[in-house]
N, C-alpha and C. Protein backbone atom coordinates (compact mmCIF):
# COMPACT_ATOMS: atom_id res chain seq x y z
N UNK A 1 85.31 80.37 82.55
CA UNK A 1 85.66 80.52 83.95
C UNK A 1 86.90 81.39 84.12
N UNK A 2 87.73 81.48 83.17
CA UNK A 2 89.37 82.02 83.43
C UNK A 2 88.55 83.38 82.95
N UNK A 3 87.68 83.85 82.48
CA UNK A 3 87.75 85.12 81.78
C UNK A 3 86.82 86.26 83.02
N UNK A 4 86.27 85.39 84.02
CA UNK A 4 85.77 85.46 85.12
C UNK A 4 86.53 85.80 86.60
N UNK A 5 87.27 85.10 86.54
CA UNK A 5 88.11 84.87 87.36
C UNK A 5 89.48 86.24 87.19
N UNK A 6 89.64 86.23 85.72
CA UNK A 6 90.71 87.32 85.32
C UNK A 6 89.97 88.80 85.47
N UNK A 7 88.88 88.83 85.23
CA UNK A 7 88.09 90.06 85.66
C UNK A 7 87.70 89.95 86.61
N UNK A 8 87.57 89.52 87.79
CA UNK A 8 87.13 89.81 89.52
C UNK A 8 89.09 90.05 89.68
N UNK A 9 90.24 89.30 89.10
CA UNK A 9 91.33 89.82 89.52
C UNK A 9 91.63 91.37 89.30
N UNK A 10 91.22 91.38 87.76
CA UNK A 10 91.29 92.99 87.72
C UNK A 10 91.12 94.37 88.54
N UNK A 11 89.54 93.46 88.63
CA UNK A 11 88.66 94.50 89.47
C UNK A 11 88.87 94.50 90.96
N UNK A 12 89.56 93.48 91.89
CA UNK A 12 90.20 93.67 92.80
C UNK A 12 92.04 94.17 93.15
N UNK A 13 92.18 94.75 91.57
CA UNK A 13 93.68 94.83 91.93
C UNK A 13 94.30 96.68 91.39
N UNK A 14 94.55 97.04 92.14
CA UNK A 14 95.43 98.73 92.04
C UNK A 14 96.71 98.80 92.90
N UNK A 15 97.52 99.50 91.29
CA UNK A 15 98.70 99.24 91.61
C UNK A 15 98.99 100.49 92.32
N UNK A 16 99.88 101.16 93.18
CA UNK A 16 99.82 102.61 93.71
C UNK A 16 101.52 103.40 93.63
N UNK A 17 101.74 104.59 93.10
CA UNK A 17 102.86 105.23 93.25
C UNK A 17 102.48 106.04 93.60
N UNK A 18 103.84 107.01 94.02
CA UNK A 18 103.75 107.99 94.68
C UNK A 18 103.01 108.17 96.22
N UNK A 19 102.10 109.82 96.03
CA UNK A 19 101.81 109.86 96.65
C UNK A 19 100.49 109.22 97.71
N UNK A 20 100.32 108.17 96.13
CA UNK A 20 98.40 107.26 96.72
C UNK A 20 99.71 105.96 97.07
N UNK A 21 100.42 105.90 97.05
CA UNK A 21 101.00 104.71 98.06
C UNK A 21 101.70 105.30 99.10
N UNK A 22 102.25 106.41 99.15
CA UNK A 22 102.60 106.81 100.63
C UNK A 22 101.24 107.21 101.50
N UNK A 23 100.36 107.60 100.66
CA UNK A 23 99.26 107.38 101.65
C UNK A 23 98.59 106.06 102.52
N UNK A 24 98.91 105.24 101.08
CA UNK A 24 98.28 103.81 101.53
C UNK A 24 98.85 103.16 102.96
N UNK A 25 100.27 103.60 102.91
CA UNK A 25 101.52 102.82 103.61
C UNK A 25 101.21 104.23 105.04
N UNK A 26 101.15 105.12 104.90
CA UNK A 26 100.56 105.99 106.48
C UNK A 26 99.38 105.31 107.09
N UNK A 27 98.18 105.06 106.16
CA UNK A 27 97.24 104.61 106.61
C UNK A 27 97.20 103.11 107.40
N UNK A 28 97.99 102.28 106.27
CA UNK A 28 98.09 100.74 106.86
C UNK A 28 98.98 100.46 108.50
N UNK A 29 99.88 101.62 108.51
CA UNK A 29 100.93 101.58 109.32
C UNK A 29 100.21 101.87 110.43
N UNK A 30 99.24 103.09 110.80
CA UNK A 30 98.40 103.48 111.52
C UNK A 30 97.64 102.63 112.05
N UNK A 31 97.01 102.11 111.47
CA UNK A 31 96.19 100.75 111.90
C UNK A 31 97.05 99.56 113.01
N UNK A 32 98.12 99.24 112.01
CA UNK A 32 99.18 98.06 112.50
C UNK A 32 99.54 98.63 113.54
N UNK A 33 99.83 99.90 113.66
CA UNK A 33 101.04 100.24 114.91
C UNK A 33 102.29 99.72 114.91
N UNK A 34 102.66 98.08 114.64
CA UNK A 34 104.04 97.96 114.81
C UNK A 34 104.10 96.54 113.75
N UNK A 35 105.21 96.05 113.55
CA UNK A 35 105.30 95.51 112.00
C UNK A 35 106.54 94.60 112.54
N UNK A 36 106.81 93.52 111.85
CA UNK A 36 108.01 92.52 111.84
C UNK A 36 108.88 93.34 110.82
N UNK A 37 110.16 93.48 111.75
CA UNK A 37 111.19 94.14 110.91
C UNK A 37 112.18 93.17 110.70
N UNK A 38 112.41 93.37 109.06
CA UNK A 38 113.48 92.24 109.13
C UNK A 38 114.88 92.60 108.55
N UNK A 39 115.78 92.35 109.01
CA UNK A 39 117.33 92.86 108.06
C UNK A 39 117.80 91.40 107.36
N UNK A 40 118.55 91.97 106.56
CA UNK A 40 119.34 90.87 105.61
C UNK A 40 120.41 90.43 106.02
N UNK A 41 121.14 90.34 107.44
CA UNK A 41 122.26 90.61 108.32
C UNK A 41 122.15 89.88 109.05
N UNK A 42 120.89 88.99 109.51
CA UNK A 42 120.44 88.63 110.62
C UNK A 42 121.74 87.87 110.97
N UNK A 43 121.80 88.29 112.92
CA UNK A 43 122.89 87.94 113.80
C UNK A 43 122.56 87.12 114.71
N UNK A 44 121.30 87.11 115.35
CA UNK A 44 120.47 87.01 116.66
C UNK A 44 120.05 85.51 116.39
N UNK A 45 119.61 85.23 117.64
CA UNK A 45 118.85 84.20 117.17
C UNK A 45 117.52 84.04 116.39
N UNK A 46 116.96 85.55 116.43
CA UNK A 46 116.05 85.54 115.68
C UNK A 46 115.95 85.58 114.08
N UNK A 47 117.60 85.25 113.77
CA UNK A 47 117.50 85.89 112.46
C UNK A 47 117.27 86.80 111.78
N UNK A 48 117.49 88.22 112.55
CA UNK A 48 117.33 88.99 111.78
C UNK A 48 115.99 89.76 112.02
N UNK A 49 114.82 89.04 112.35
CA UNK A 49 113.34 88.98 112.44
C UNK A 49 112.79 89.50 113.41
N UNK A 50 112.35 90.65 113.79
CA UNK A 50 111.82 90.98 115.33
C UNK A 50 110.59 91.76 115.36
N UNK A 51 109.74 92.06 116.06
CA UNK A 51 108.79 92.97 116.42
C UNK A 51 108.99 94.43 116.70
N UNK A 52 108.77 95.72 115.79
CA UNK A 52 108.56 96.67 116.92
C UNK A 52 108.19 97.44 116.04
N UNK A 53 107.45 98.43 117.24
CA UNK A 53 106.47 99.29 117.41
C UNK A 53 107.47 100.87 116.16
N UNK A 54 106.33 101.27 115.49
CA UNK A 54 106.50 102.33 114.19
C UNK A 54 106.10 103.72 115.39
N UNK A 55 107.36 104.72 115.33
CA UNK A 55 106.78 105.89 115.96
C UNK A 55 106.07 106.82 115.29
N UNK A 56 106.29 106.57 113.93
CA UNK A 56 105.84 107.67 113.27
C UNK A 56 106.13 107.25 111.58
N UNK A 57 104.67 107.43 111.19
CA UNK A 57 104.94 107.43 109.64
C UNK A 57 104.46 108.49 108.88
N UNK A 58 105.76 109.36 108.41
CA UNK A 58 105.69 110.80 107.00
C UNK A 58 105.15 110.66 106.24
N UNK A 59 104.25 111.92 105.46
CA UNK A 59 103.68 111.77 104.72
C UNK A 59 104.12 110.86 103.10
N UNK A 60 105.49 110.77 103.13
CA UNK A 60 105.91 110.85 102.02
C UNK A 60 106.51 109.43 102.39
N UNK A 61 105.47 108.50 103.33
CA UNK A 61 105.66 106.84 103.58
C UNK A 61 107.30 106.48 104.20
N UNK A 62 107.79 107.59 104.60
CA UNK A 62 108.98 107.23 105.62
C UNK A 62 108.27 106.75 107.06
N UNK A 63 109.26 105.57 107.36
CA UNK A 63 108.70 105.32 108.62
C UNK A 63 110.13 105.68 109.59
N UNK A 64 109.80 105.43 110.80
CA UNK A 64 110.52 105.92 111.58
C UNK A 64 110.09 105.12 113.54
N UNK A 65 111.44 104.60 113.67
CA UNK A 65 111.79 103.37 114.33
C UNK A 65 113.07 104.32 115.47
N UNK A 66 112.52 103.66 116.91
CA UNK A 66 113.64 103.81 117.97
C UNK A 66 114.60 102.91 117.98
N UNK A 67 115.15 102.20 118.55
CA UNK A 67 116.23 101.33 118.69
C UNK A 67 117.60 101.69 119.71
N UNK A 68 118.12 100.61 120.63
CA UNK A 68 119.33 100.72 121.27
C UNK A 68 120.39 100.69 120.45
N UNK A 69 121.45 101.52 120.28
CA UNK A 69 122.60 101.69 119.39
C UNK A 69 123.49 100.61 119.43
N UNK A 70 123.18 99.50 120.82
CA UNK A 70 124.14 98.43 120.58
C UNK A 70 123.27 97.05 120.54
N UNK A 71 121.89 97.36 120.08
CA UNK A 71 121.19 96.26 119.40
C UNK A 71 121.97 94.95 118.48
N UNK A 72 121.27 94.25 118.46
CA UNK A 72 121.77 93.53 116.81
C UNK A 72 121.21 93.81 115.45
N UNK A 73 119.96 94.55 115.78
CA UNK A 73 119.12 94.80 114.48
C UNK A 73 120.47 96.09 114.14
N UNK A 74 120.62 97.08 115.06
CA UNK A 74 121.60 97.98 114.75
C UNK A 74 123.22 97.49 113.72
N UNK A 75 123.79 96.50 114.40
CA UNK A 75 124.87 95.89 114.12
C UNK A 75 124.34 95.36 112.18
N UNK A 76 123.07 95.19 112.33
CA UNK A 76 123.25 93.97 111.15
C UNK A 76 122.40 95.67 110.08
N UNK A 77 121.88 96.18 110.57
CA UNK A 77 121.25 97.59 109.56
C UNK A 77 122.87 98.04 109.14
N UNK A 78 123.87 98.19 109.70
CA UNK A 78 125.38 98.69 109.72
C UNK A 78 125.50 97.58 108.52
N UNK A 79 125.74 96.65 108.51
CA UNK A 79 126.38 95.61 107.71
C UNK A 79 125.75 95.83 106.38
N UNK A 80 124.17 96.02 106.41
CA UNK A 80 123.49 95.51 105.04
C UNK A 80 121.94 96.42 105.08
N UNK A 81 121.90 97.68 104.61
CA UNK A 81 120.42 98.63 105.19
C UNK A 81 119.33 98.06 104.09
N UNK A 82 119.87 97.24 103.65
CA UNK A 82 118.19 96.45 103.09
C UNK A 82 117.26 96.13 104.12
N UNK A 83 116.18 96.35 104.26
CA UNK A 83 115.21 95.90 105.33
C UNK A 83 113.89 95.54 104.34
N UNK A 84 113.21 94.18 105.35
CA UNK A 84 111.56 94.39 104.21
C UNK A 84 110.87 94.29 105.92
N UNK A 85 109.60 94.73 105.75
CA UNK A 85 108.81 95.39 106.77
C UNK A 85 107.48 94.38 106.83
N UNK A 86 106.68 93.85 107.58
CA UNK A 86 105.39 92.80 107.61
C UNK A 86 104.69 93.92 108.43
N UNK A 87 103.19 94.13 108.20
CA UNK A 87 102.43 94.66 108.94
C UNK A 87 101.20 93.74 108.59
N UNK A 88 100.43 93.99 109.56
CA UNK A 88 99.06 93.24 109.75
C UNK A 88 98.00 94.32 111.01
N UNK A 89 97.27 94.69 110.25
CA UNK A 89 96.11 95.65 111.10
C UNK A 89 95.46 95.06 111.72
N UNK A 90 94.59 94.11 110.89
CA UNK A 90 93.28 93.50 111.30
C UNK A 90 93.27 92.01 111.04
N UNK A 91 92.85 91.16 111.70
CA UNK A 91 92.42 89.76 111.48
C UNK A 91 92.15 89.73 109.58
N UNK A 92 91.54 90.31 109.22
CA UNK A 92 90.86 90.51 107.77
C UNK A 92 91.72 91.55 106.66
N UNK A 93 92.11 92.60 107.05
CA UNK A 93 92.36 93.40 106.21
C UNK A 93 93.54 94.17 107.04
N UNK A 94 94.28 95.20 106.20
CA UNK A 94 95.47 96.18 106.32
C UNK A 94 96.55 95.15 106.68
N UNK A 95 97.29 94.53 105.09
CA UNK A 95 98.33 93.54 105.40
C UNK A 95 99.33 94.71 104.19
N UNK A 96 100.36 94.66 104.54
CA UNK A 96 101.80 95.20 103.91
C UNK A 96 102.80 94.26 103.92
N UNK A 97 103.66 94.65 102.74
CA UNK A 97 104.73 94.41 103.44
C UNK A 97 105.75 95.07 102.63
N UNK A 98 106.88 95.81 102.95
CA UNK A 98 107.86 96.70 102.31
C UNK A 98 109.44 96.48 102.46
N UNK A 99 109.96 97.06 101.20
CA UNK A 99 111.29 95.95 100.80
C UNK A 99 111.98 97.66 100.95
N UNK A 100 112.92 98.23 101.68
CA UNK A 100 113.34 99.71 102.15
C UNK A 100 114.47 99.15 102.37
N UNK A 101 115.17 100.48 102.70
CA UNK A 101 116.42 100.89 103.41
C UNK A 101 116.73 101.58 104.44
N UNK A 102 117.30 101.40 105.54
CA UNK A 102 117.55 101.90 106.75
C UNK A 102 118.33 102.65 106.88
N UNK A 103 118.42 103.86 107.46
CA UNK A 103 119.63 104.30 108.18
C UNK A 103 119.86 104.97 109.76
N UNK A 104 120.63 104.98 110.16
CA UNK A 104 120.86 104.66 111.72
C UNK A 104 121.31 106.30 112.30
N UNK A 105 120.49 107.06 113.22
CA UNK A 105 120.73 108.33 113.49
C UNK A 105 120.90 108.75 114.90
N UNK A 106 121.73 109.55 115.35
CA UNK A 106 121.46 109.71 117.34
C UNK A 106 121.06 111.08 117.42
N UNK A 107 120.44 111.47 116.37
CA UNK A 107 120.29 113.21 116.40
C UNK A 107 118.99 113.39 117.61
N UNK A 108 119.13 113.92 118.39
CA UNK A 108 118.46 114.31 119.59
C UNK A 108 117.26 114.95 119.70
N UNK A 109 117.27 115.65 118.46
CA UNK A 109 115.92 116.71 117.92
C UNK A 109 114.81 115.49 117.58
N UNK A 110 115.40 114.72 116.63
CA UNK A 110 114.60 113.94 116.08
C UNK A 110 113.90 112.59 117.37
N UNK A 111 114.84 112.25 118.47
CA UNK A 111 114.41 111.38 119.59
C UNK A 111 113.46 111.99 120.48
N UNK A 112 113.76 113.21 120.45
CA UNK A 112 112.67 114.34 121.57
C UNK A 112 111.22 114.24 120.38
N UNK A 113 111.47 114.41 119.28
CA UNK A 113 110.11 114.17 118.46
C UNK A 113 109.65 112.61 118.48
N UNK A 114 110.20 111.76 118.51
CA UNK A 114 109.60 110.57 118.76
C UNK A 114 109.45 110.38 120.04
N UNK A 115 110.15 110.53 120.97
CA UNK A 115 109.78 110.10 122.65
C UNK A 115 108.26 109.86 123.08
N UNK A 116 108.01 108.53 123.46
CA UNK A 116 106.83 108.28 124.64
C UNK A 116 107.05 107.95 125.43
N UNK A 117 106.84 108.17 126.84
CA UNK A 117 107.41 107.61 128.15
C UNK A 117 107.16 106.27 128.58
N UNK A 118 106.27 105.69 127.69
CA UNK A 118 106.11 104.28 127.36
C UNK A 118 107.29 103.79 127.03
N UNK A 119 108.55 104.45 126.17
CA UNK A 119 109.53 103.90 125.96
C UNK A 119 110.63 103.85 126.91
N UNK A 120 110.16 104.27 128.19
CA UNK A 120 111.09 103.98 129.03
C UNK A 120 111.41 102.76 129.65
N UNK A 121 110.63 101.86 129.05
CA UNK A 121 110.73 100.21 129.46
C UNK A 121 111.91 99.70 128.90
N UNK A 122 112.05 100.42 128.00
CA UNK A 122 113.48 99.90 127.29
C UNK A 122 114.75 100.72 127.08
N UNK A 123 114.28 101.85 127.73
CA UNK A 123 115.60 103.06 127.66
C UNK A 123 115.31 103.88 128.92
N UNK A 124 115.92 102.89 130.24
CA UNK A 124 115.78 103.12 131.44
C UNK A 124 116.06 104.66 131.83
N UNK A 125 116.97 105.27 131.19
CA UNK A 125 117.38 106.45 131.52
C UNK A 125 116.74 108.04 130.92
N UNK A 126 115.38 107.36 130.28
CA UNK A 126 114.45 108.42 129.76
C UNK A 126 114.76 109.01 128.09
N UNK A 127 114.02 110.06 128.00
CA UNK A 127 114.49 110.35 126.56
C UNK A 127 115.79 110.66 126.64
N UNK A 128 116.76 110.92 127.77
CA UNK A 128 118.23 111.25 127.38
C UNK A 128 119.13 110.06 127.74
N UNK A 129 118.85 108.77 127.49
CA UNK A 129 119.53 107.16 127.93
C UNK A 129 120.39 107.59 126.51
N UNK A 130 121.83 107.48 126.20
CA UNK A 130 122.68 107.70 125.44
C UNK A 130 122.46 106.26 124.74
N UNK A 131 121.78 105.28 125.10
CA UNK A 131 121.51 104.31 123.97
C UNK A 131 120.39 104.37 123.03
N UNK A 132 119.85 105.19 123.05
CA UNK A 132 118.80 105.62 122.03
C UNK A 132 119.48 106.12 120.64
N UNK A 133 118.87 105.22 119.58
CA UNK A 133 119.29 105.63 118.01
C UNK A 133 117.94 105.58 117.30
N UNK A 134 117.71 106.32 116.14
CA UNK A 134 117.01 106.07 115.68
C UNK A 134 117.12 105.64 114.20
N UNK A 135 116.13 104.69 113.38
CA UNK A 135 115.88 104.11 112.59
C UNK A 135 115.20 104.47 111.55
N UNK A 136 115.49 105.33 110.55
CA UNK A 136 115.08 105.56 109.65
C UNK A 136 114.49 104.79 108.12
N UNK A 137 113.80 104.60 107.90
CA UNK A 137 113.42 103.26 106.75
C UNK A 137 112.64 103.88 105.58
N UNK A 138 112.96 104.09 104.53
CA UNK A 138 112.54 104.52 103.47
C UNK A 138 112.08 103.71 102.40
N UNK A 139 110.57 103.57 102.22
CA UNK A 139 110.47 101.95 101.19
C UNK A 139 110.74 102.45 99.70
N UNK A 140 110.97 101.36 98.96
CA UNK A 140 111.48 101.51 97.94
C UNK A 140 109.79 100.91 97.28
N UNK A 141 109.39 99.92 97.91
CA UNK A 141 108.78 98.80 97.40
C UNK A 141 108.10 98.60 97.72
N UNK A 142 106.64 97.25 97.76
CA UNK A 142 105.91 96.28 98.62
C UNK A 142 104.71 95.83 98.04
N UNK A 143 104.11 95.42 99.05
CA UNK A 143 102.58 94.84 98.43
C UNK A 143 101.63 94.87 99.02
N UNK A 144 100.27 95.50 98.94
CA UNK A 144 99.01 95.46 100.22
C UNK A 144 98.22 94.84 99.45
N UNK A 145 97.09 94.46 101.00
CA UNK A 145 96.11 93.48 100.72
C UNK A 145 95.06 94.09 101.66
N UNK A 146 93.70 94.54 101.60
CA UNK A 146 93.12 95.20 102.42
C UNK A 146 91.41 94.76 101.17
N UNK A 147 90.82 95.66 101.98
CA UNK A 147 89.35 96.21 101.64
C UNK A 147 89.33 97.56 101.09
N UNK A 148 88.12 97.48 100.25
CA UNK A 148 88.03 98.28 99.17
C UNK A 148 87.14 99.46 100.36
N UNK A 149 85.72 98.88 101.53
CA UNK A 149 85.24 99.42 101.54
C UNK A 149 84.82 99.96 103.32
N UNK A 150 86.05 99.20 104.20
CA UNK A 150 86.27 99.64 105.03
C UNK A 150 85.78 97.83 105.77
N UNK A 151 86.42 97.92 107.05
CA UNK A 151 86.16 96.39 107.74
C UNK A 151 84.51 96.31 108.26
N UNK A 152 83.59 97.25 108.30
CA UNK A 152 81.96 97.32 108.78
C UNK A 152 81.84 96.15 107.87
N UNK A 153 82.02 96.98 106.19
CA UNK A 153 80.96 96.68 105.00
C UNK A 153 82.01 95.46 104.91
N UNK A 154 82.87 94.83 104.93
CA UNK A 154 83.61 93.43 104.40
C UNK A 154 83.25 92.88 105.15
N UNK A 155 82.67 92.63 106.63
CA UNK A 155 82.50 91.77 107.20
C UNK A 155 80.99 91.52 107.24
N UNK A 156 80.03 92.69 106.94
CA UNK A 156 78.58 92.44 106.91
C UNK A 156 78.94 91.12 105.15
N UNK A 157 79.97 91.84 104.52
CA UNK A 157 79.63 90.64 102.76
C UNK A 157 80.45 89.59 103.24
N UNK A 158 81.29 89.46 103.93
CA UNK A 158 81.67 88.23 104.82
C UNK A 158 80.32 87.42 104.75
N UNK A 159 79.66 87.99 106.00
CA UNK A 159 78.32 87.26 106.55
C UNK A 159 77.29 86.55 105.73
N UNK A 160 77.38 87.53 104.68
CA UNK A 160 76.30 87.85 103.58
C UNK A 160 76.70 86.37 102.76
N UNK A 161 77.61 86.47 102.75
CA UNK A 161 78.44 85.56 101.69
C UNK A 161 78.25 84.37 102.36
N UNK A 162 78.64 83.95 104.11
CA UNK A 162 78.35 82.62 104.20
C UNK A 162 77.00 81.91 104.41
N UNK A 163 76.02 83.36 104.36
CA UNK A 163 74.84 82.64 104.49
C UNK A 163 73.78 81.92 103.30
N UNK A 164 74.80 82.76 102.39
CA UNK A 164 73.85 82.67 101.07
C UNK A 164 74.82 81.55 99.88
N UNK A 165 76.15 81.62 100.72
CA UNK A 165 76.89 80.48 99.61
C UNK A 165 77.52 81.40 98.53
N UNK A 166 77.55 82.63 98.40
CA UNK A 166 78.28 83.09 97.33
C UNK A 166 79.35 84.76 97.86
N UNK A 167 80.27 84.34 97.00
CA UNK A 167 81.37 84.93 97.12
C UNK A 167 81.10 86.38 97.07
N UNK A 168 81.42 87.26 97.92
CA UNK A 168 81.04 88.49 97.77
C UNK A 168 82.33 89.05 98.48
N UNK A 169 83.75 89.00 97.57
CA UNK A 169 84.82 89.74 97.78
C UNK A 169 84.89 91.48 97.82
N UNK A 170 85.19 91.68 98.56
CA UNK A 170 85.46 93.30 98.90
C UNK A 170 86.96 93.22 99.15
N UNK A 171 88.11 92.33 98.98
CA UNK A 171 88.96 92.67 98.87
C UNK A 171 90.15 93.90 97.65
N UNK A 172 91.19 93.77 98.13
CA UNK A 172 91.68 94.88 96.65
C UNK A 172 93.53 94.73 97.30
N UNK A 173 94.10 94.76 96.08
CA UNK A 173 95.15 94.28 96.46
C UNK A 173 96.36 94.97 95.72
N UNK A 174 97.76 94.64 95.66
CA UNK A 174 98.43 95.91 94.54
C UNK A 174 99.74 96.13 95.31
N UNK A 175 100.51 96.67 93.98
CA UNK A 175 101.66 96.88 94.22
C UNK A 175 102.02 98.42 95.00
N UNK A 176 102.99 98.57 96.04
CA UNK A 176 102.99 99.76 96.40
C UNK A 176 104.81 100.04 95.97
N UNK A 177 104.68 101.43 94.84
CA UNK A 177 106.53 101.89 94.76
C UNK A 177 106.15 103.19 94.72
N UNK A 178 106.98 104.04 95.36
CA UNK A 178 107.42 104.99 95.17
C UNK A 178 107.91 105.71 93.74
């Protein structure tokens, strides 16, 4: 049974550097849209722990985050730029999560490239509200958990699987470093 079990682990597990994990981490991020960001600083009542939305993820798995300059996530990225990152795509598949470093920018070029006017809910004064900073996060690290063969075919062997009583994993799982 262990020699079974150690080969379906195998065969569900790839580890990824470089550039097949900055791909992995564009792709997963895409899906998620926005991720639990967490600092090691935590001030808030949230501990540190909050929701928000990814403007943009580089090819080369930089992500890239708005933020008010007199936030607390700001205050506590200042104190300690360790950050780890939670994403979740789908009920089933595109789960991350990344152990990075932050750094904190007001360069204007770079806010006019992220700007959606959606973000004016929180930066009343448009793309030029002088509280706009941006959040730079570079992973060092992490771990995904997804499908090998896209969410159609995992959920038809989902089906497949509870009708017939047997396990028909399409998962795949693995370390993601740079």
């Amino acid at each position: 049974m262990d020699s079974i079990n150690k080969n379906q682990k195998e065969k569900n597990h790839e580890d990824l550097q470089s550039a097949a994990a900055a791909k992995r981490i564009q792709d997963m991020v895409e899906e998620a849209k926005s991720c639990f960001f967490c600092t090691h600083a935590g001030m808030g009542e949230s501990s540190g722990i909050r929701p928000m939305s990814i403007q943009k993820a580089d090819e080369d798995g930089t992500l890239w985050f708005l933020s008010a300059n007199d936030s607390h996530k700001n205050a506590e990225i200042e104190a300690n730029s360790a950050v780890k990152l939670f994403f979740q795509g789908s009920a089933h598949s595109d789960f991350l999560y990344l152990n990075g470093y932050a750094t904190i920018t007001e360069d204007r070029a770079i806010i006019h490239e992220l700007w959606n006017p959606v973000l004016k809910t929180w930066f009343t004064e448009g793309e030029d509200d002088p509280r706009i900073s941006v959040i730079k996060v570079v992973p060092e690290d992490g771990y995904y958990w997804d499908n090998k063969h896209g969410n159609a075919v995992a959920g038809v062997k989902m089906l497949w699987g509870a009708i017939t009583g047997k396990t028909l994993d399409d998962s795949i799982e693995g370390r993601i470093s740079k």
